[in-house]
C-alpha atoms as a PDB file:
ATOM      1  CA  UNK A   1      74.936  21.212  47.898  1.00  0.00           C
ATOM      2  CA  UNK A   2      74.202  23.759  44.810  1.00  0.00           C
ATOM      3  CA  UNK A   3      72.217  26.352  46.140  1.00  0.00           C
ATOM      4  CA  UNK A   4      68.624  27.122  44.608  1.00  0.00           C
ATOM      5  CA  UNK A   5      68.351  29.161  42.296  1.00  0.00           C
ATOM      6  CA  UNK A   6      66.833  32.997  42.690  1.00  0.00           C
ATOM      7  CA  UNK A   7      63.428  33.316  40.965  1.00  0.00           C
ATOM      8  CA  UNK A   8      63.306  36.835  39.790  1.00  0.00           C
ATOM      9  CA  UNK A   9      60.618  38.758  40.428  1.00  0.00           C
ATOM     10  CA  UNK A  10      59.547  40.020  37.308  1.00  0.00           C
ATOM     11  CA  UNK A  11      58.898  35.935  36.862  1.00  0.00           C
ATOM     12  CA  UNK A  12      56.975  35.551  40.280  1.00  0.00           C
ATOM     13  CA  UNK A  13      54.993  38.213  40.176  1.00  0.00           C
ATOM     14  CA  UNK A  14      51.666  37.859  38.169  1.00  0.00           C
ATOM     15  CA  UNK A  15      51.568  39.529  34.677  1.00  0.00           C
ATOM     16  CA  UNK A  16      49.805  43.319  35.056  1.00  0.00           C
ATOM     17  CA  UNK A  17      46.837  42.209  32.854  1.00  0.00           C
ATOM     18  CA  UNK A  18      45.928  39.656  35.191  1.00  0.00           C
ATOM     19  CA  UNK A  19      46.843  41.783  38.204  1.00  0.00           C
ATOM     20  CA  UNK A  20      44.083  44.833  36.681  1.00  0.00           C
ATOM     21  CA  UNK A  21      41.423  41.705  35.955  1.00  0.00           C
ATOM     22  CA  UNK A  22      41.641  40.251  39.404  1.00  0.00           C
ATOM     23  CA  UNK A  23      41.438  43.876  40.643  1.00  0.00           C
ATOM     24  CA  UNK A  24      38.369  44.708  39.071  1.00  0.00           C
ATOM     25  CA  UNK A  25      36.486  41.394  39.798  1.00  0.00           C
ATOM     26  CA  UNK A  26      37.715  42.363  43.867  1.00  0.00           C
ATOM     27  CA  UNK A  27      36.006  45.230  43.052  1.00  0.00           C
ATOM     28  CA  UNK A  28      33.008  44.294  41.683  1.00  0.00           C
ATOM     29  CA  UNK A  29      32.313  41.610  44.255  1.00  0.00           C
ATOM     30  CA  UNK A  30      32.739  44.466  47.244  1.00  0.00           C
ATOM     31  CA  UNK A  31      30.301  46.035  45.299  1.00  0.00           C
ATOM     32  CA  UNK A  32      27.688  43.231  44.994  1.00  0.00           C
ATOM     33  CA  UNK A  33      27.809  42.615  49.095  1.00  0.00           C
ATOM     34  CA  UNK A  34      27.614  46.374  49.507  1.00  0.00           C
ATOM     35  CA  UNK A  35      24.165  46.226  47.664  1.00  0.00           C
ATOM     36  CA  UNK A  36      22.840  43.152  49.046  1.00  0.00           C
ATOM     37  CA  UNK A  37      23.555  44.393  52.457  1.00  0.00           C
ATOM     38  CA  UNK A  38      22.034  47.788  51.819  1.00  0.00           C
ATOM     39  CA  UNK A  39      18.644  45.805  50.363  1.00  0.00           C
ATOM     40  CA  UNK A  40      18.845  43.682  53.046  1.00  0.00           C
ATOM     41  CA  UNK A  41      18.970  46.532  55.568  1.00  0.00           C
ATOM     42  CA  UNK A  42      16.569  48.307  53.625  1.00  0.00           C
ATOM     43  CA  UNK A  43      14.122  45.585  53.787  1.00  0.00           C
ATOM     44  CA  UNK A  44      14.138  45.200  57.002  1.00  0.00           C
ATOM     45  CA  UNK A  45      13.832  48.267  58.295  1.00  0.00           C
ATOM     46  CA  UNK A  46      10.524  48.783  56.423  1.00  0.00           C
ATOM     47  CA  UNK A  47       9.147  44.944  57.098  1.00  0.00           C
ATOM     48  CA  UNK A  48      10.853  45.005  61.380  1.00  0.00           C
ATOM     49  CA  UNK A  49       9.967  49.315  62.015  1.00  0.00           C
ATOM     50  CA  UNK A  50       6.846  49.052  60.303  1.00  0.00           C
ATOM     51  CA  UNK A  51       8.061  52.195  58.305  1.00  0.00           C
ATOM     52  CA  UNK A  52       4.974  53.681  56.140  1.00  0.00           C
ATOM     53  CA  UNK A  53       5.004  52.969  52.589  1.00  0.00           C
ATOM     54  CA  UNK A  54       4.724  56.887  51.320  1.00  0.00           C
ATOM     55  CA  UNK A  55       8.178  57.183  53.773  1.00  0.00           C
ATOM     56  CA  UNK A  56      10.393  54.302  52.470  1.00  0.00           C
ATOM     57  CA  UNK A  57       8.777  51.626  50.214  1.00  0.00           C
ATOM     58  CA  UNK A  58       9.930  48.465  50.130  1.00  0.00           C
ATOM     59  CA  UNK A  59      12.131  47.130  47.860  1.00  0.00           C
ATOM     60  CA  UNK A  60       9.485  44.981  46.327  1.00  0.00           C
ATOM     61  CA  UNK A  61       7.262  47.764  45.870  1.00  0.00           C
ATOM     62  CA  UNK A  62      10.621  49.551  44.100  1.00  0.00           C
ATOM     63  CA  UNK A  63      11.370  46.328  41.767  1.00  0.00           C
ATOM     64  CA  UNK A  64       7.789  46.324  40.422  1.00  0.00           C
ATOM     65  CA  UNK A  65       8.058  49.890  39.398  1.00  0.00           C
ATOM     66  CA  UNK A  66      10.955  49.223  38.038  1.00  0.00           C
ATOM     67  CA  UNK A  67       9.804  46.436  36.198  1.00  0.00           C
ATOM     68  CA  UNK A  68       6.636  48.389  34.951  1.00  0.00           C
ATOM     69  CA  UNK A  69       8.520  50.963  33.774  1.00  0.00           C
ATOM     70  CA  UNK A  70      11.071  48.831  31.831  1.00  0.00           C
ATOM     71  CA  UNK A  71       9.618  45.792  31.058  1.00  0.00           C
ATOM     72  CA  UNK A  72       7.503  47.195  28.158  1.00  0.00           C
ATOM     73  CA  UNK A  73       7.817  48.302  24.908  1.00  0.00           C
ATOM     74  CA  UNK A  74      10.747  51.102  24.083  1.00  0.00           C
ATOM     75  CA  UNK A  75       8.274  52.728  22.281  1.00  0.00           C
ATOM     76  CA  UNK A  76       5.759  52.996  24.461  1.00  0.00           C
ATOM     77  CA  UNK A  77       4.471  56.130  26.680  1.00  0.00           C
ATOM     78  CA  UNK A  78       4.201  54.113  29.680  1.00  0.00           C
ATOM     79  CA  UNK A  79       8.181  53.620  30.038  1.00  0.00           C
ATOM     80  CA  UNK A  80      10.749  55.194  31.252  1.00  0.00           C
ATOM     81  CA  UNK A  81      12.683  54.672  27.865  1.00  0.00           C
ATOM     82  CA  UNK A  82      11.198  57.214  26.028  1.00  0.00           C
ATOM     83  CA  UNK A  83      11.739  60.396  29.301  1.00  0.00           C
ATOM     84  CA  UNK A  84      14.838  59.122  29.948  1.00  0.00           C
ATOM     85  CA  UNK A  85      15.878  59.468  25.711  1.00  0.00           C
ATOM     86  CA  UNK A  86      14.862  62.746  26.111  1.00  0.00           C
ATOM     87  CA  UNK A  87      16.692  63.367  29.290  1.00  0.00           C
ATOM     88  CA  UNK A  88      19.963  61.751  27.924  1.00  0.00           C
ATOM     89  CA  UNK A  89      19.354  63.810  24.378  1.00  0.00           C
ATOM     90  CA  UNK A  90      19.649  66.904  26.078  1.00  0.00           C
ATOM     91  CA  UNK A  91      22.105  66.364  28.408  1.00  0.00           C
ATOM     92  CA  UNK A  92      24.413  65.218  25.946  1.00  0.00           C
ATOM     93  CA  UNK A  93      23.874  68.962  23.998  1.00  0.00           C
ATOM     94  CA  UNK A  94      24.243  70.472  26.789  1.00  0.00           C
ATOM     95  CA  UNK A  95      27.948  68.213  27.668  1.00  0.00           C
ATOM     96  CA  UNK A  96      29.272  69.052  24.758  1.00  0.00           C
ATOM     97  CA  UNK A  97      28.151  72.306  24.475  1.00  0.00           C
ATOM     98  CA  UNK A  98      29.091  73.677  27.789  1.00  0.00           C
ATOM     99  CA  UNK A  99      32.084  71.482  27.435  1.00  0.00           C
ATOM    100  CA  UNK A 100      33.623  72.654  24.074  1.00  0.00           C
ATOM    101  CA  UNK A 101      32.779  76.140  25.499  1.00  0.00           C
ATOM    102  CA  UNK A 102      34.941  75.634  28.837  1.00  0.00           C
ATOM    103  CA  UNK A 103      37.846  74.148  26.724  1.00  0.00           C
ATOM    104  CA  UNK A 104      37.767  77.167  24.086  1.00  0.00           C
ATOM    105  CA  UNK A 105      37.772  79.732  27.030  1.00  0.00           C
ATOM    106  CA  UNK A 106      40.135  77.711  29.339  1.00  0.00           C
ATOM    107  CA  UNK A 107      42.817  77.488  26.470  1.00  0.00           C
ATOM    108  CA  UNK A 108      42.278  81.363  25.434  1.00  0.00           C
ATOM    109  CA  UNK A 109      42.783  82.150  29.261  1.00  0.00           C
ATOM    110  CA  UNK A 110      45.813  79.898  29.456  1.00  0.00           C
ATOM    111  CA  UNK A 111      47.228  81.640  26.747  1.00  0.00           C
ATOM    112  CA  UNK A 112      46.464  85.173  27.352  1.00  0.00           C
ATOM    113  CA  UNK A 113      46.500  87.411  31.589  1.00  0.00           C
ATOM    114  CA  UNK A 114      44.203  89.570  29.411  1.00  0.00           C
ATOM    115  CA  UNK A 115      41.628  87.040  28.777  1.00  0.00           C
ATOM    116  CA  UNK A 116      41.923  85.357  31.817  1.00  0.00           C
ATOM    117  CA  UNK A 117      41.710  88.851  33.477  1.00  0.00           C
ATOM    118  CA  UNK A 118      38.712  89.657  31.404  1.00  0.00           C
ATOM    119  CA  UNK A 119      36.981  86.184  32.036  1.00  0.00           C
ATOM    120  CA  UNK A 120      37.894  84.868  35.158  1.00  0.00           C
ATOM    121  CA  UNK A 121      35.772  87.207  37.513  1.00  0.00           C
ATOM    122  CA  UNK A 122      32.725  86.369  35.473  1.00  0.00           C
ATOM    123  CA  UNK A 123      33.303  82.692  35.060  1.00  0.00           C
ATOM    124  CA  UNK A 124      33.527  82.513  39.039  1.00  0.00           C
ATOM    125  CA  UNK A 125      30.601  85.080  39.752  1.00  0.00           C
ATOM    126  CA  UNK A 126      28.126  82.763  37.486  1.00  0.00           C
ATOM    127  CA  UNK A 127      29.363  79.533  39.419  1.00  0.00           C
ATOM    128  CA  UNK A 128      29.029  81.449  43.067  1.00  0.00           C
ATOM    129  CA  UNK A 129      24.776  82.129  41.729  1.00  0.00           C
ATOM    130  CA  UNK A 130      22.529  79.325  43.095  1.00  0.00           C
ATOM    131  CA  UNK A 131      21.457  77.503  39.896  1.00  0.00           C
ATOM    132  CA  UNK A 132      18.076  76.663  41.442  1.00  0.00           C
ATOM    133  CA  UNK A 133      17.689  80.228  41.353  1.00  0.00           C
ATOM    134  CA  UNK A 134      18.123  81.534  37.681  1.00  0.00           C
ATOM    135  CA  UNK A 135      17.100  78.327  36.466  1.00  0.00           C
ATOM    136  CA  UNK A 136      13.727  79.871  36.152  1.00  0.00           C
ATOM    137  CA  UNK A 137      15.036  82.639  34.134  1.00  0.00           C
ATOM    138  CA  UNK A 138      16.494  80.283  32.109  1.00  0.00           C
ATOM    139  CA  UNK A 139      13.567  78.668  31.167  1.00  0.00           C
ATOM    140  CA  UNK A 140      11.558  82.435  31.195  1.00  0.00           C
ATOM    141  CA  UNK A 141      14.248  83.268  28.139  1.00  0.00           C
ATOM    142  CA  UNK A 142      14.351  79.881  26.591  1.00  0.00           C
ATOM    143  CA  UNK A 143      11.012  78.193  26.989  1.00  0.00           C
ATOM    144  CA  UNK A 144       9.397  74.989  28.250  1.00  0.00           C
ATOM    145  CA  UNK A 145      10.878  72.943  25.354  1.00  0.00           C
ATOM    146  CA  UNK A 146      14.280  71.301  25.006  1.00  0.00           C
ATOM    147  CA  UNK A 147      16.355  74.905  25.009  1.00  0.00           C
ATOM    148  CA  UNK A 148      15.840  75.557  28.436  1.00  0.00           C
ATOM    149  CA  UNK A 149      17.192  72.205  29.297  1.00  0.00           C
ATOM    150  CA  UNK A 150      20.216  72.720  27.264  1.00  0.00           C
ATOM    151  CA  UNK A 151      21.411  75.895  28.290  1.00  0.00           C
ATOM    152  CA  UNK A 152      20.616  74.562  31.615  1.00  0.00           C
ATOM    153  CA  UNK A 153      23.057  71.649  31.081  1.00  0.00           C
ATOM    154  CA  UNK A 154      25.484  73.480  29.516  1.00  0.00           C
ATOM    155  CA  UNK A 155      25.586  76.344  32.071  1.00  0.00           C
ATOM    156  CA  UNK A 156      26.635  73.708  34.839  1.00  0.00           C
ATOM    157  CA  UNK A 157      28.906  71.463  32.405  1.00  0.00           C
ATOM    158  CA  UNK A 158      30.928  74.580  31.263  1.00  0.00           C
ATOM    159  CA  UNK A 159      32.702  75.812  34.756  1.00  0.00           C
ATOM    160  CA  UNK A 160      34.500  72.099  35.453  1.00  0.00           C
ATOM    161  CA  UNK A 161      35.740  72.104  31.973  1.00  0.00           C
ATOM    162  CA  UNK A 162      36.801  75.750  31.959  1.00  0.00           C
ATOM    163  CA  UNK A 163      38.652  75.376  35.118  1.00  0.00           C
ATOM    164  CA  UNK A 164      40.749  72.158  34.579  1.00  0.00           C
ATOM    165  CA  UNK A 165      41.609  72.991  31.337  1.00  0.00           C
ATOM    166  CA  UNK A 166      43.297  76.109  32.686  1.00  0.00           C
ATOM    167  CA  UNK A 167      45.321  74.572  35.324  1.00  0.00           C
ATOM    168  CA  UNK A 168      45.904  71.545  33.183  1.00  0.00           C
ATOM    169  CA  UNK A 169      47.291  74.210  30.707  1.00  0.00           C
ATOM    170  CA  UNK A 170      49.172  76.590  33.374  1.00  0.00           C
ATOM    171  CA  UNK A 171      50.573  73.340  34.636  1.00  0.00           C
ATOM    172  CA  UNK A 172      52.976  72.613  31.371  1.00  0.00           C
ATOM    173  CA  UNK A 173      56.404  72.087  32.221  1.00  0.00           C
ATOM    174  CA  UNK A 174      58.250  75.134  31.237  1.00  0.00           C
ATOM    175  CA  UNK A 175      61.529  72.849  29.792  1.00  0.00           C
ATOM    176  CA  UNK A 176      58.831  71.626  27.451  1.00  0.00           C
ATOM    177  CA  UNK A 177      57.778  74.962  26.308  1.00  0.00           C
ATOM    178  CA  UNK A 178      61.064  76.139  26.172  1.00  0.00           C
ATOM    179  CA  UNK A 179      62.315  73.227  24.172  1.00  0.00           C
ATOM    180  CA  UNK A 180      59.456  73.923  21.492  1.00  0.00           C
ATOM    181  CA  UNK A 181      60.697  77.997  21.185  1.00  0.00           C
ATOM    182  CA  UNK A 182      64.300  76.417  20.667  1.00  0.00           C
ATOM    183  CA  UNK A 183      62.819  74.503  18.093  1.00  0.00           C
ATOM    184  CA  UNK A 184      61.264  77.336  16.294  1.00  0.00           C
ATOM    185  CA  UNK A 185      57.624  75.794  17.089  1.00  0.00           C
ATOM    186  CA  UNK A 186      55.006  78.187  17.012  1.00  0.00           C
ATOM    187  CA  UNK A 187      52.422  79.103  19.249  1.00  0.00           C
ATOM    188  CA  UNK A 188      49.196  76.748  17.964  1.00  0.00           C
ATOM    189  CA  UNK A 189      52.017  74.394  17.748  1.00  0.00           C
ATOM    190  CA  UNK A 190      53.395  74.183  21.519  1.00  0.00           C
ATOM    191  CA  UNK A 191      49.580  74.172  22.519  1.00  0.00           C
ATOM    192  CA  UNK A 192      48.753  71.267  20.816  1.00  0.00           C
ATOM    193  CA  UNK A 193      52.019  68.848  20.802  1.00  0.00           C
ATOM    194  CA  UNK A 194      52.756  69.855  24.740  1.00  0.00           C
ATOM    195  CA  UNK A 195      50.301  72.099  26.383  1.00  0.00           C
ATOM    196  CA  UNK A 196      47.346  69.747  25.391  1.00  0.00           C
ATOM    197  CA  UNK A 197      48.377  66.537  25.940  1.00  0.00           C
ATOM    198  CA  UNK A 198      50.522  67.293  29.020  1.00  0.00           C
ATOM    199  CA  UNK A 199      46.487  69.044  30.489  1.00  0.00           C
ATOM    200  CA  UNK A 200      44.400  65.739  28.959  1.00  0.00           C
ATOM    201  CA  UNK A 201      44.159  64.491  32.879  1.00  0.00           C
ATOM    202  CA  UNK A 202      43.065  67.516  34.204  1.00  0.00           C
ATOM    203  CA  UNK A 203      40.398  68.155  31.178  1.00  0.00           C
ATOM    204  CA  UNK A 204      39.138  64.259  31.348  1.00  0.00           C
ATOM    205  CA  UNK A 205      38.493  65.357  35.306  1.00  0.00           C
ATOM    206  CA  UNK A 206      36.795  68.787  34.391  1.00  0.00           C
ATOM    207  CA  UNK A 207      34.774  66.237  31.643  1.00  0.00           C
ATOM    208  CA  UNK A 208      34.197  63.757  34.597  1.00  0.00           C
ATOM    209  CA  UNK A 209      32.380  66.052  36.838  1.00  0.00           C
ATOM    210  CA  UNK A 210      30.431  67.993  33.395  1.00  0.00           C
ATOM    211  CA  UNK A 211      28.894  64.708  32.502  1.00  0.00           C
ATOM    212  CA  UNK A 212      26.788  64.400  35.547  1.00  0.00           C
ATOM    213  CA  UNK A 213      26.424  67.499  35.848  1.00  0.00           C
ATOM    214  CA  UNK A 214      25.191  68.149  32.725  1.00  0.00           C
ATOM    215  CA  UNK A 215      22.609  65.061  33.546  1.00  0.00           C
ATOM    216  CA  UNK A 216      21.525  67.131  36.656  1.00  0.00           C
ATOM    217  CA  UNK A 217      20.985  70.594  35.014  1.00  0.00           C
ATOM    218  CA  UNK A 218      18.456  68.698  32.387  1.00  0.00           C
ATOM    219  CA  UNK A 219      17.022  67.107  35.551  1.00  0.00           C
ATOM    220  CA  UNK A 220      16.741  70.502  37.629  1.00  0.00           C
ATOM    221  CA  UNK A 221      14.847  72.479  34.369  1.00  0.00           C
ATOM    222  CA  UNK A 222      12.563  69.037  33.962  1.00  0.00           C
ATOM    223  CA  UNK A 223      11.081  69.578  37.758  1.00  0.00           C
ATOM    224  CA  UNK A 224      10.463  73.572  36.750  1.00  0.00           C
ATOM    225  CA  UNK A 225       8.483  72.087  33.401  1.00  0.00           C
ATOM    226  CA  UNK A 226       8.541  70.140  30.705  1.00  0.00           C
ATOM    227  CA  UNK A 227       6.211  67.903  28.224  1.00  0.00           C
ATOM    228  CA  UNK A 228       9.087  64.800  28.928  1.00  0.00           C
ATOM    229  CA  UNK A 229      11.784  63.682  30.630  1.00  0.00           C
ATOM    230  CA  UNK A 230      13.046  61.826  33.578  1.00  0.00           C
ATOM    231  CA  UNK A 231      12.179  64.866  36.021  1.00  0.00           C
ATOM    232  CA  UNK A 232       8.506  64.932  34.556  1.00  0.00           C
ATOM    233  CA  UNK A 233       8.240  61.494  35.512  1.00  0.00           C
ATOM    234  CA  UNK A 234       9.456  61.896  39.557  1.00  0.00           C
ATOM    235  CA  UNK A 235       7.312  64.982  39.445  1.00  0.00           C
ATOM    236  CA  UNK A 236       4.213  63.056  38.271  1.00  0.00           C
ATOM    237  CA  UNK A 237       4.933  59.962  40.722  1.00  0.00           C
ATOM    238  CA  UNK A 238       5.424  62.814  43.096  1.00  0.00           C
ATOM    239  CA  UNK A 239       1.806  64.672  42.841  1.00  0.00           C
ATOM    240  CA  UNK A 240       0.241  61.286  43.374  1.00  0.00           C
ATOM    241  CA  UNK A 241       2.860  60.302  45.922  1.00  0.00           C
ATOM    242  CA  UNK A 242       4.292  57.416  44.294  1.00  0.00           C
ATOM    243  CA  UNK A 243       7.385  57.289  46.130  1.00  0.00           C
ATOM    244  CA  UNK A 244       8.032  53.930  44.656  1.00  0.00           C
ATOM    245  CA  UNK A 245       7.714  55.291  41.621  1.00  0.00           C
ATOM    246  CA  UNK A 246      10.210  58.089  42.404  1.00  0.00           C
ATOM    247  CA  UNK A 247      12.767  55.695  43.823  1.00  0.00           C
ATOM    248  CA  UNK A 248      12.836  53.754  41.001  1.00  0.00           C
ATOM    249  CA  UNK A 249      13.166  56.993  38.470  1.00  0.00           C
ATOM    250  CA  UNK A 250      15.765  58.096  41.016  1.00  0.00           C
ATOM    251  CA  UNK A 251      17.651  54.136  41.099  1.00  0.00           C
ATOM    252  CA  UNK A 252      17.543  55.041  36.813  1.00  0.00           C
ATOM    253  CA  UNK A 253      19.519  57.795  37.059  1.00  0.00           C
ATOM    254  CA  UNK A 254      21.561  57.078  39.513  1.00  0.00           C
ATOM    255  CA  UNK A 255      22.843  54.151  37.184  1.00  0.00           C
ATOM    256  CA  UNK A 256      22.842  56.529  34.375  1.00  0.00           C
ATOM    257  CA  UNK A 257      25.398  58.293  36.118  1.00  0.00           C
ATOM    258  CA  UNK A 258      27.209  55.714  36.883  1.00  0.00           C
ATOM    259  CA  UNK A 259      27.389  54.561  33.132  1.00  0.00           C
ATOM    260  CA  UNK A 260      28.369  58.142  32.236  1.00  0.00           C
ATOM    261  CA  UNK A 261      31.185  58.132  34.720  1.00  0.00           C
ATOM    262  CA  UNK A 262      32.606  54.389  33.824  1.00  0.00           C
ATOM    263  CA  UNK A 263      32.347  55.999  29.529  1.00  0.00           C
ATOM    264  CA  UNK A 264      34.340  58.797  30.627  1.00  0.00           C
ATOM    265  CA  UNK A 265      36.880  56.825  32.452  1.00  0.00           C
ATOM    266  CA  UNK A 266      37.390  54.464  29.690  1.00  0.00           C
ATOM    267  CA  UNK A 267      37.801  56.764  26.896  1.00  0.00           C
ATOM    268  CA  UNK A 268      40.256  58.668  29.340  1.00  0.00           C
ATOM    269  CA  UNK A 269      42.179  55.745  29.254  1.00  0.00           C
ATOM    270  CA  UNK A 270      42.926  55.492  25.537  1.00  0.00           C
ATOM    271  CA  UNK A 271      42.907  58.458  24.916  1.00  0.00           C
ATOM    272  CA  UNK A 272      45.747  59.643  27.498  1.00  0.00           C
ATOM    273  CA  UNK A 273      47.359  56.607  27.588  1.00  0.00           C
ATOM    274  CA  UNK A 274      50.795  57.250  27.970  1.00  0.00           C
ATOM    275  CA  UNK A 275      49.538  58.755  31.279  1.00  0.00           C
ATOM    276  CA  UNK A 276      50.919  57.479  34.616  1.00  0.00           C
ATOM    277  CA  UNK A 277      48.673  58.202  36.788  1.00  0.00           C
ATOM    278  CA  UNK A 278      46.165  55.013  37.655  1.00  0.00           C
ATOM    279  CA  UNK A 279      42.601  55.492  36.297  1.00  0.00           C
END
């Protein structure tokens, strides 16, 4: 009797596309019972422990705000579309301000012990200061309109960035540096052929954490004033204790962030795509 044949595994096994699809649809079903069990939890709790309102609301009270909030006109003052525009506008200057800034002085202090000697204690002695604590001077030097919120955003966006980039940079395999000396490169050109893309992971991590932060520095000088925003609006539910309202602000953001993280992720992914390492 012939023997039967060996089916190779390359042929068994399912192709990687449909490996990653079935991966993420695993994934996005835990997620779904994860929620419904934390709403069903939630909901009992308040209807079962008779839990006051102004404590937890329930999640009826939550949807309605929700709905009130977005089930209206983008353009009109009773949303949350137009705060939250404002919220997003400014975060996103601050990103890529504080961002661009980290990178700049992360590369310089890869490049150069004196500028990393010259920056380093500083960089570190700003991130060690409570932020809830000279965010008032913040908005003291920069005003109650969208500057304060900016710098604000950009202060807490620029240490991630600054830091990753560094040790992304630092990290370079010397055989790769010393292949670009033996091929007469110079030094603008080893940085960005090798030293760059070789520190991409590291930076899209720095970017990763900047983004939300960045989203909670506009947030922080919101709550210590502003005409608009998503912090005005929790601080207004707030003062007339809509906590329904301020969970469903709160359920925004939190989503937001979310969003920001997933837009981060994916443009990591094509843009460092000869990477290895599973994002």
């Amino acid at each position: 009797m012939n023997a039967m044949p060996e089916i190779s595994p390359a042929l068994s096994a399912p192709p990687a596309p449909r490996r990653r699809k079935a991966k993420a649809v695993n994934g996005s079903l835990i997620a779904a019972i994860g929620v419904v069990v934390l709403l069903a939890a939630w909901d009992v709790s308040v209807r079962y422990l008779h839990t006051p309102s102004y404590i937890l609301p329930s999640p009826a009270a939550v949807v309605h705000a929700l709905a009130s909030g977005l089930l209206v006109s983008p353009a009109s003052p009773l949303g949350y579309y137009i705060p939250l525009w404002s919220t997003l506008r400014n975060a996103a200057l601050g990103f890529m301000a504080g961002a661009g800034l980290g990178l700049v002085l992360g590369s310089l202090m890869a490049e150069s012990r004196v500028v990393e000697k010259l920056v380093m204690p500083y960089a570190f002695a700003l991130q060690s200061l409570p932020k809830v604590a000279i965010a008032p001077l913040v908005v003291i030097w920069f005003g109650f309109g969208d500057g304060s919120k900016i710098a604000i955003a950009a202060l807490l966006a620029f240490f991630p960035v600054l830091i990753n980039s560094f040790t992304g940079l630092r990290a370079t395999e010397p055989e790769r540096i010393d292949l670009m000396r033996a091929l007469s490169a110079s030094r603008f050109e080893t940085y960005r052929i090798v030293k760059l893309p070789s520190a991409a992971p590291f930076i899209f991590a720095g970017l990763d954490m900047a983004v939300v932060y960045a989203l909670l520095g506009t947030i922080v000088a919101e709550f210590l004033g502003a005409q608009q925003g998503m912090g005005v609006v929790i601080t207004q539910a707030e003062s007339v204790t809509d906590v329904a309202g301020v969970f469903a602000a709160l359920i925004i953001l939190g989503v937001v962030g979310i969003v920001l993280h997933a837009l981060v992720r994916r443009i990591e992914r094509r843009v460092i795509h000869w990477s290895r390492r599973k994002i």
